[in-house]
PDB file of N, CA and C in Angstrom:
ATOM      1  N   UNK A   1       0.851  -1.180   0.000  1.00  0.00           N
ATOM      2  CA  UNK A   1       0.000   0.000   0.000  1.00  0.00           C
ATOM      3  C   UNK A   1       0.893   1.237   0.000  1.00  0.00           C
ATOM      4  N   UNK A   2       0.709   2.353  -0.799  1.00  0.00           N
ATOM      5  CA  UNK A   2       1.418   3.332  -0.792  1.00  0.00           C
ATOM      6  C   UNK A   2       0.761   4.402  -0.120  1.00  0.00           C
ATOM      7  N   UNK A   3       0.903   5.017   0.664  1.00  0.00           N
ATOM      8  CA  UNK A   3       0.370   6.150   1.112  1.00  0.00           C
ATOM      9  C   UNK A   3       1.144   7.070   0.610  1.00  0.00           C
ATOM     10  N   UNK A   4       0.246   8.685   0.196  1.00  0.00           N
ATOM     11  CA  UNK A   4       0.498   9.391   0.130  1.00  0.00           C
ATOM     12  C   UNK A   4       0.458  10.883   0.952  1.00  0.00           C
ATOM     13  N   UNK A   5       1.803  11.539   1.046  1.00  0.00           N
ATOM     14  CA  UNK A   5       1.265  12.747   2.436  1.00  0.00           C
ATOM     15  C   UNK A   5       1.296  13.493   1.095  1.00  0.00           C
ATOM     16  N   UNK A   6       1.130  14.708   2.036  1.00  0.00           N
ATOM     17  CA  UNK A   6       1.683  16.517   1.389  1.00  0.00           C
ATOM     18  C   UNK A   6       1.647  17.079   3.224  1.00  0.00           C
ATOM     19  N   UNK A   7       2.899  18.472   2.387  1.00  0.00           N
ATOM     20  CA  UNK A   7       2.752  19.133   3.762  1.00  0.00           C
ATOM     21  C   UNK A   7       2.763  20.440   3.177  1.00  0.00           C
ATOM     22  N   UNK A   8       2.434  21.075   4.689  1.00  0.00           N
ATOM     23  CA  UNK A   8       1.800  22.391   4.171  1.00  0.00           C
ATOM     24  C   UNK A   8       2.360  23.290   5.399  1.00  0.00           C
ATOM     25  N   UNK A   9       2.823  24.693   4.840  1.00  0.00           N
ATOM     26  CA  UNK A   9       3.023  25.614   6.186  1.00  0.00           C
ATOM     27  C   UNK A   9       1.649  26.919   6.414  1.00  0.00           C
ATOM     28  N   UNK A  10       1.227  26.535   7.146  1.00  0.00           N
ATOM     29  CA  UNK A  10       0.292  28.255   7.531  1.00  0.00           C
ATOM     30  C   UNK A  10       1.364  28.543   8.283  1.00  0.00           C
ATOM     31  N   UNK A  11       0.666  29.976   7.767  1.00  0.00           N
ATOM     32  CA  UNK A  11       1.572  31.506   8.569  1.00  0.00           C
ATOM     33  C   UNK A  11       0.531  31.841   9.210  1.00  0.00           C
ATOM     34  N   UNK A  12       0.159  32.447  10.714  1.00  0.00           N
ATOM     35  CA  UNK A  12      -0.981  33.138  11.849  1.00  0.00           C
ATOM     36  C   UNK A  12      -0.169  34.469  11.575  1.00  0.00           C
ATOM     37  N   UNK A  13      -0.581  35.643  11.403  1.00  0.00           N
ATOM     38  CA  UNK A  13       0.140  36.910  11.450  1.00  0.00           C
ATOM     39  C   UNK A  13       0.087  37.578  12.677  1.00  0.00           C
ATOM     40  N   UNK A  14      -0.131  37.037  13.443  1.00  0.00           N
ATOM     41  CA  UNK A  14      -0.257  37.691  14.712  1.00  0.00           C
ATOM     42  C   UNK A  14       0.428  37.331  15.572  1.00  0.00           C
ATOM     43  N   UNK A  15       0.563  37.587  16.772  1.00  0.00           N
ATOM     44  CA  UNK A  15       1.654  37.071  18.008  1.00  0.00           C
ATOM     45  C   UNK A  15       0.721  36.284  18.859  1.00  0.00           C
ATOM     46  N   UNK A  16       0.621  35.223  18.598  1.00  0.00           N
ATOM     47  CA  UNK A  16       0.017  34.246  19.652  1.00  0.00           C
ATOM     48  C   UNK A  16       0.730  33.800  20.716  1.00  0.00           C
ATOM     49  N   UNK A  17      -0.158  33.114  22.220  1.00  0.00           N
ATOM     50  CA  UNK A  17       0.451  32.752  22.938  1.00  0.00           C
ATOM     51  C   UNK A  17       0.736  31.205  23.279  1.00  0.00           C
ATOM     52  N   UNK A  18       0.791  30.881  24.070  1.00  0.00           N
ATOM     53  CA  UNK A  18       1.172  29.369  23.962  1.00  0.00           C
ATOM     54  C   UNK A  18      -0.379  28.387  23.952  1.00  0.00           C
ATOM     55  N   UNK A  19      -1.243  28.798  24.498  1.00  0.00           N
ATOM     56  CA  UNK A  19      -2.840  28.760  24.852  1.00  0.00           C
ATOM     57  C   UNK A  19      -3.689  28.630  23.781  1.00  0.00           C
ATOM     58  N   UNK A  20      -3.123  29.468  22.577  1.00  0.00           N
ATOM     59  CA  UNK A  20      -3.881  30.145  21.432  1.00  0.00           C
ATOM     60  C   UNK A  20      -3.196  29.240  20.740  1.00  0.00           C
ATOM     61  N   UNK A  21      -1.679  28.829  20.711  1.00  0.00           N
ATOM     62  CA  UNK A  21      -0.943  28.223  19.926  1.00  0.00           C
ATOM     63  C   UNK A  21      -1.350  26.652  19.897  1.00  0.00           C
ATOM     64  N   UNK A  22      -1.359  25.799  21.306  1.00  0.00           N
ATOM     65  CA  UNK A  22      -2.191  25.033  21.629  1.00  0.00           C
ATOM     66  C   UNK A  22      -3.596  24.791  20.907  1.00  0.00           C
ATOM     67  N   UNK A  23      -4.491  25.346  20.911  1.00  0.00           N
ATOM     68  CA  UNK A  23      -5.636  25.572  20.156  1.00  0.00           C
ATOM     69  C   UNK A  23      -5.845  25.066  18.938  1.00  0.00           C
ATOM     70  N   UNK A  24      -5.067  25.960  17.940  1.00  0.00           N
ATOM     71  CA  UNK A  24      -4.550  26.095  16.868  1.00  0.00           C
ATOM     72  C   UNK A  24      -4.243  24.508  16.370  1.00  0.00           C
ATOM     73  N   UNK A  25      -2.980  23.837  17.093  1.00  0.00           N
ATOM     74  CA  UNK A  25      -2.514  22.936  16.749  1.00  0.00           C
ATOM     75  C   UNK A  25      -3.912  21.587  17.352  1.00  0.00           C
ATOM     76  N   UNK A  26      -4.647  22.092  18.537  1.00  0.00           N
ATOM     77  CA  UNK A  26      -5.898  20.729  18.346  1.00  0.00           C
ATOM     78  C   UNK A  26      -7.414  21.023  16.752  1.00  0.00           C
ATOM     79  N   UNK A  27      -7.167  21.785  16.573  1.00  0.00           N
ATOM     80  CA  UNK A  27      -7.972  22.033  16.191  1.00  0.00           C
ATOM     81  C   UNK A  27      -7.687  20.949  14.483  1.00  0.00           C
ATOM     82  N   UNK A  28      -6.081  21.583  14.255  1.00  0.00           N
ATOM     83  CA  UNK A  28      -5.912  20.555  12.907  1.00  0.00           C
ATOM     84  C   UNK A  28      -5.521  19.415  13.095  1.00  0.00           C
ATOM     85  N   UNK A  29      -5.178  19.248  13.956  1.00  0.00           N
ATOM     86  CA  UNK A  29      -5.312  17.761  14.185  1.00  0.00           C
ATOM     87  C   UNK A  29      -6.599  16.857  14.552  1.00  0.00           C
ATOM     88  N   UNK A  30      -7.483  17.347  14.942  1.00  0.00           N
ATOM     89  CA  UNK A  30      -9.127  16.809  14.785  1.00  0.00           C
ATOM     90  C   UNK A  30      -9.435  16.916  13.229  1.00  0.00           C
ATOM     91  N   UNK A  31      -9.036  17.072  12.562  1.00  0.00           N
ATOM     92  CA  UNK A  31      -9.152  17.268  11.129  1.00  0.00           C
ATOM     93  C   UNK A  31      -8.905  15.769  10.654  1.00  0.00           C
ATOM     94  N   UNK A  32      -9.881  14.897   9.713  1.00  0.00           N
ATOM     95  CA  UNK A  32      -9.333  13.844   9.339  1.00  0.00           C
ATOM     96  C   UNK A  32      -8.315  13.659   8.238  1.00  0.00           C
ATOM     97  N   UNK A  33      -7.320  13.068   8.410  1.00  0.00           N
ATOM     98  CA  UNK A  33      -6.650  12.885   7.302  1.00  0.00           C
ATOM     99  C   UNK A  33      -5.509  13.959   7.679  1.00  0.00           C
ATOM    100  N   UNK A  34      -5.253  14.496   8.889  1.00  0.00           N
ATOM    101  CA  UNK A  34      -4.241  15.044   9.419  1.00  0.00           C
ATOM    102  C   UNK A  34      -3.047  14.216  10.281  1.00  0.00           C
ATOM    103  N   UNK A  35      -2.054  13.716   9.694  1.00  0.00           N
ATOM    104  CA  UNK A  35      -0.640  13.239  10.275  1.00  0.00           C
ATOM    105  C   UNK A  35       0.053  13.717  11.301  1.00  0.00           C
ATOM    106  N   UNK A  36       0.471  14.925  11.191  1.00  0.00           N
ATOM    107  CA  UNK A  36       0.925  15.355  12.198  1.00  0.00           C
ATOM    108  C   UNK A  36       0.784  17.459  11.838  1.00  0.00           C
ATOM    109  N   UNK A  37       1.215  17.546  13.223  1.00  0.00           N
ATOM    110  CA  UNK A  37       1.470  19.034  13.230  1.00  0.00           C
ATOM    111  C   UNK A  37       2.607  19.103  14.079  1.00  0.00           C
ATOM    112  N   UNK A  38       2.967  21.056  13.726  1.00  0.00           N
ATOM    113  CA  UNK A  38       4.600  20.657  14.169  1.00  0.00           C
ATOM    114  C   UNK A  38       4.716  22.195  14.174  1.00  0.00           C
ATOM    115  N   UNK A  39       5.040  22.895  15.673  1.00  0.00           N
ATOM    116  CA  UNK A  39       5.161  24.359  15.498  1.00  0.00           C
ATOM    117  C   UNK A  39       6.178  24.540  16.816  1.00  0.00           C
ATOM    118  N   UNK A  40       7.443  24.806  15.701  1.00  0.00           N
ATOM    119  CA  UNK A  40       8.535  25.488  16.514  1.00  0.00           C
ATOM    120  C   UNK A  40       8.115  26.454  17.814  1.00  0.00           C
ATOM    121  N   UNK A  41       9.101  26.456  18.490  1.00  0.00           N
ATOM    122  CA  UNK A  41       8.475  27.196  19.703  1.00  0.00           C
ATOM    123  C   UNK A  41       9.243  28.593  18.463  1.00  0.00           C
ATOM    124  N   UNK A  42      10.533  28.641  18.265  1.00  0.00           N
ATOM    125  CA  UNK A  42      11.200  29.598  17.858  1.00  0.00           C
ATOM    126  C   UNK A  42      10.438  30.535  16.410  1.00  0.00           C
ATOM    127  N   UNK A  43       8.961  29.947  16.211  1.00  0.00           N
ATOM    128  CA  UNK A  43       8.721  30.172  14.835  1.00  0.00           C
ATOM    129  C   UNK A  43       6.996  29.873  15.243  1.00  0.00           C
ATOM    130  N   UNK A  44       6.679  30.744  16.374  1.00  0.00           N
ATOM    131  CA  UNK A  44       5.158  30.059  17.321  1.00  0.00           C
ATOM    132  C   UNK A  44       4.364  30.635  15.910  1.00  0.00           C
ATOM    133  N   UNK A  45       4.800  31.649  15.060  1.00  0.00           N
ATOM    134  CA  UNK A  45       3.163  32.347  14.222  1.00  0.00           C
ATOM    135  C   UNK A  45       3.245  30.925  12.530  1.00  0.00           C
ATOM    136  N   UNK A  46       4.055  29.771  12.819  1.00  0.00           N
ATOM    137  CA  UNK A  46       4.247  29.178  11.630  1.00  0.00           C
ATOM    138  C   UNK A  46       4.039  27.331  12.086  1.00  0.00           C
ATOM    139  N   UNK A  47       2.674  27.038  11.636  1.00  0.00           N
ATOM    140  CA  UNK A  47       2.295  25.776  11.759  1.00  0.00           C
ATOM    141  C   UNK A  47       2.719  25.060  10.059  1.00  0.00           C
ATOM    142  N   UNK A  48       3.205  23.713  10.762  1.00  0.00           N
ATOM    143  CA  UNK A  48       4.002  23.136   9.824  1.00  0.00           C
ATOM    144  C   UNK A  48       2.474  21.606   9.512  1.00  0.00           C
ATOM    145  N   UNK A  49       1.970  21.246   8.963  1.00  0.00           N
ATOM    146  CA  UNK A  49       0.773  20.098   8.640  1.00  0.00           C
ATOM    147  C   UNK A  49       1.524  19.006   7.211  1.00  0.00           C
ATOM    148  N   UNK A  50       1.431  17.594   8.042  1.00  0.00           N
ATOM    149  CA  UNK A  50       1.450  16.672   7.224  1.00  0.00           C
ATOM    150  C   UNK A  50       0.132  16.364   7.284  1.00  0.00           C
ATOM    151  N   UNK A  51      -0.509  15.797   6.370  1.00  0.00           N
ATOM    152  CA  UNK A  51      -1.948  15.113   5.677  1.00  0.00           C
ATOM    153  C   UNK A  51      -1.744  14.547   4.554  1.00  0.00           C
ATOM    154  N   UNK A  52      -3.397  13.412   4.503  1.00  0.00           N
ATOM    155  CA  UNK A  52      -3.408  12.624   3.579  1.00  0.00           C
ATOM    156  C   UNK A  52      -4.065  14.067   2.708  1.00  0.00           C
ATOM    157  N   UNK A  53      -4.224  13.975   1.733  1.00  0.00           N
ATOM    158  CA  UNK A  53      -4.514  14.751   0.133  1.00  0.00           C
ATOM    159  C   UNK A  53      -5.637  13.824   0.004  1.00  0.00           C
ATOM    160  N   UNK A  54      -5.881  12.537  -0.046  1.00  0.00           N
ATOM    161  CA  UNK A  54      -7.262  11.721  -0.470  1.00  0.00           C
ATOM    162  C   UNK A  54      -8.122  11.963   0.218  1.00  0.00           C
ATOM    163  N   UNK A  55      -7.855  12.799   2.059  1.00  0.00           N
ATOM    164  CA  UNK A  55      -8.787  12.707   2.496  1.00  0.00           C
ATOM    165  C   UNK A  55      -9.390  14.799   3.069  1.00  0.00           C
ATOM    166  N   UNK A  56      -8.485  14.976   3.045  1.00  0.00           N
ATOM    167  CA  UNK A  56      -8.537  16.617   3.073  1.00  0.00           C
ATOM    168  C   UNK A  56      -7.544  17.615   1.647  1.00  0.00           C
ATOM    169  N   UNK A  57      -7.246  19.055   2.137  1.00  0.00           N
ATOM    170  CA  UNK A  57      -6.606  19.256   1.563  1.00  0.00           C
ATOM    171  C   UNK A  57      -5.834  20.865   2.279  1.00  0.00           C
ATOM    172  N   UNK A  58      -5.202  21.720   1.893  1.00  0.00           N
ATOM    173  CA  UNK A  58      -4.473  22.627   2.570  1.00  0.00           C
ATOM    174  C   UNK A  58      -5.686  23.828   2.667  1.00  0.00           C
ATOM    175  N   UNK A  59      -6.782  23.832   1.815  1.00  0.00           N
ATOM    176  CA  UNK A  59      -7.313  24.869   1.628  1.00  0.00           C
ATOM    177  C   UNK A  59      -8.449  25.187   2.932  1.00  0.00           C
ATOM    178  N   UNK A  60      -8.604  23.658   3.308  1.00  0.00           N
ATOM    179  CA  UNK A  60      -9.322  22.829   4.133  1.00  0.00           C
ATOM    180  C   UNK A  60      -8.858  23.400   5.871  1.00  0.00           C
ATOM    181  N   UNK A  61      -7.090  22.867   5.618  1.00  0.00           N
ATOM    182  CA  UNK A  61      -6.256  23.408   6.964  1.00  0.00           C
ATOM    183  C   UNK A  61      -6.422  24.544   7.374  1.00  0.00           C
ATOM    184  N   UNK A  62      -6.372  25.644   6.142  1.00  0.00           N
ATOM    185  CA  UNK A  62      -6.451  26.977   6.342  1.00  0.00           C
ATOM    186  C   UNK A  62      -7.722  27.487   6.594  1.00  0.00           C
ATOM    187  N   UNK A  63      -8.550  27.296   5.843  1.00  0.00           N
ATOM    188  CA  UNK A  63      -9.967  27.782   6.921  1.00  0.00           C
ATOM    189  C   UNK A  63     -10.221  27.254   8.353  1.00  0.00           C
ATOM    190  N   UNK A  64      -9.736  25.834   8.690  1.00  0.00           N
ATOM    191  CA  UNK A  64     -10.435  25.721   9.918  1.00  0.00           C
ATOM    192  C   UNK A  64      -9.323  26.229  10.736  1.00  0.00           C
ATOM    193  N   UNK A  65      -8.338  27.280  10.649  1.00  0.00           N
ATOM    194  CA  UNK A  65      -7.617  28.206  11.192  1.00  0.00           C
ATOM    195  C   UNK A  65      -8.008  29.363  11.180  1.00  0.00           C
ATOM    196  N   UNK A  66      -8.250  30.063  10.241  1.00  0.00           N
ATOM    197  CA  UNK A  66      -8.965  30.954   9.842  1.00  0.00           C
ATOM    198  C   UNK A  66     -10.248  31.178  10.658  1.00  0.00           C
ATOM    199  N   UNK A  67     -11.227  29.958   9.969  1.00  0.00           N
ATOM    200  CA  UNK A  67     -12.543  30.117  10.759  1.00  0.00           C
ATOM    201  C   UNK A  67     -12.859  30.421  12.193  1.00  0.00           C
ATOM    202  N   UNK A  68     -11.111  29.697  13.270  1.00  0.00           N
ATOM    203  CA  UNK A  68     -11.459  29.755  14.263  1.00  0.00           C
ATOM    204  C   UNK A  68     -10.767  31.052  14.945  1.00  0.00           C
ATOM    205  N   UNK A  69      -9.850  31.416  14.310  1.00  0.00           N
ATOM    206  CA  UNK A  69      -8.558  32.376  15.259  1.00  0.00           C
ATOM    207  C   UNK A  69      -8.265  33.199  14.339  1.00  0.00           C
ATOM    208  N   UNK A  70      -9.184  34.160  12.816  1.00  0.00           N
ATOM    209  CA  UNK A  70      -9.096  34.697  12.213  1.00  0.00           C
ATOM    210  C   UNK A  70      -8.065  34.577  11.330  1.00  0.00           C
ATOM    211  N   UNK A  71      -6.716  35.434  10.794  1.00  0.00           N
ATOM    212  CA  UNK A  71      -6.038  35.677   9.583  1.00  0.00           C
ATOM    213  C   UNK A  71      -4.974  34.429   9.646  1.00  0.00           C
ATOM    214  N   UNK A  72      -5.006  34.001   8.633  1.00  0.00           N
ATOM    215  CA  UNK A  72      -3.809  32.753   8.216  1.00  0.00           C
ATOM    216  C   UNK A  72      -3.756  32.705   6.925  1.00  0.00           C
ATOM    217  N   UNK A  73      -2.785  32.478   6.577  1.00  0.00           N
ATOM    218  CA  UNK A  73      -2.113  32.177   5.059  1.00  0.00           C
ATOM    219  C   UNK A  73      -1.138  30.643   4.884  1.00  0.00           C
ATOM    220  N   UNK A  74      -1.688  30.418   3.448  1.00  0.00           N
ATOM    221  CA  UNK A  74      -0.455  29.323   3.378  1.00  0.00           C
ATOM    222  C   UNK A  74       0.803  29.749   2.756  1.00  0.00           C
ATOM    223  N   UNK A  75       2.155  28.917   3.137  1.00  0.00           N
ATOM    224  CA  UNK A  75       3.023  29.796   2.823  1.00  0.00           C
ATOM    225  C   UNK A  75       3.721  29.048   1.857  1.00  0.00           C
ATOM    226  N   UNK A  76       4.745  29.111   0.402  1.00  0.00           N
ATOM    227  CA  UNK A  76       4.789  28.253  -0.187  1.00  0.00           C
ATOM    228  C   UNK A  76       3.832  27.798  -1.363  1.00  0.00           C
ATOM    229  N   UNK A  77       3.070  28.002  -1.975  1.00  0.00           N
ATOM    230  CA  UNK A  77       2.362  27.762  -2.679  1.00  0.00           C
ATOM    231  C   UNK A  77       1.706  28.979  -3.726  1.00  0.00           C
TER     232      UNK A  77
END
């Protein structure tokens, strides 16, 4: 069986705190088809997302960031 990822960086433009940052990172990970997440302490406004592509997609990541904690961008693309 081959699985396939993709990864993806959102940018938060704002200065979040560790609480908000927390948040952030449950929120995409309740997301199905989300692998992992991964946010430097040194780099807190930049969430790093592995996912399956068959089952979500980045546009997907970014709104339910968006939707919940307002402005995000993907970065890279």
């Amino acid at each position: 069986m081959d699985i396939q990822l993709a990864d993806v960086t959102i940018h938060v433009d704002k200065n979040i705190g560790s609480e908000e940052r927390s948040g952030i990172e449950e929120v995409l990970r309740d997301i199905d088809g989300v692998v992992s997440v991964h946010n430097p302490i040194e780099a807190g406004h930049l969430f790093l997302v592995e996912y399956s592509p068959e089952k979500t997609n980045s546009h997907d990541l970014l709104n339910a960031v968006t939707g919940k904690y307002g402005h995000g961008e993907l970065v890279g693309l």
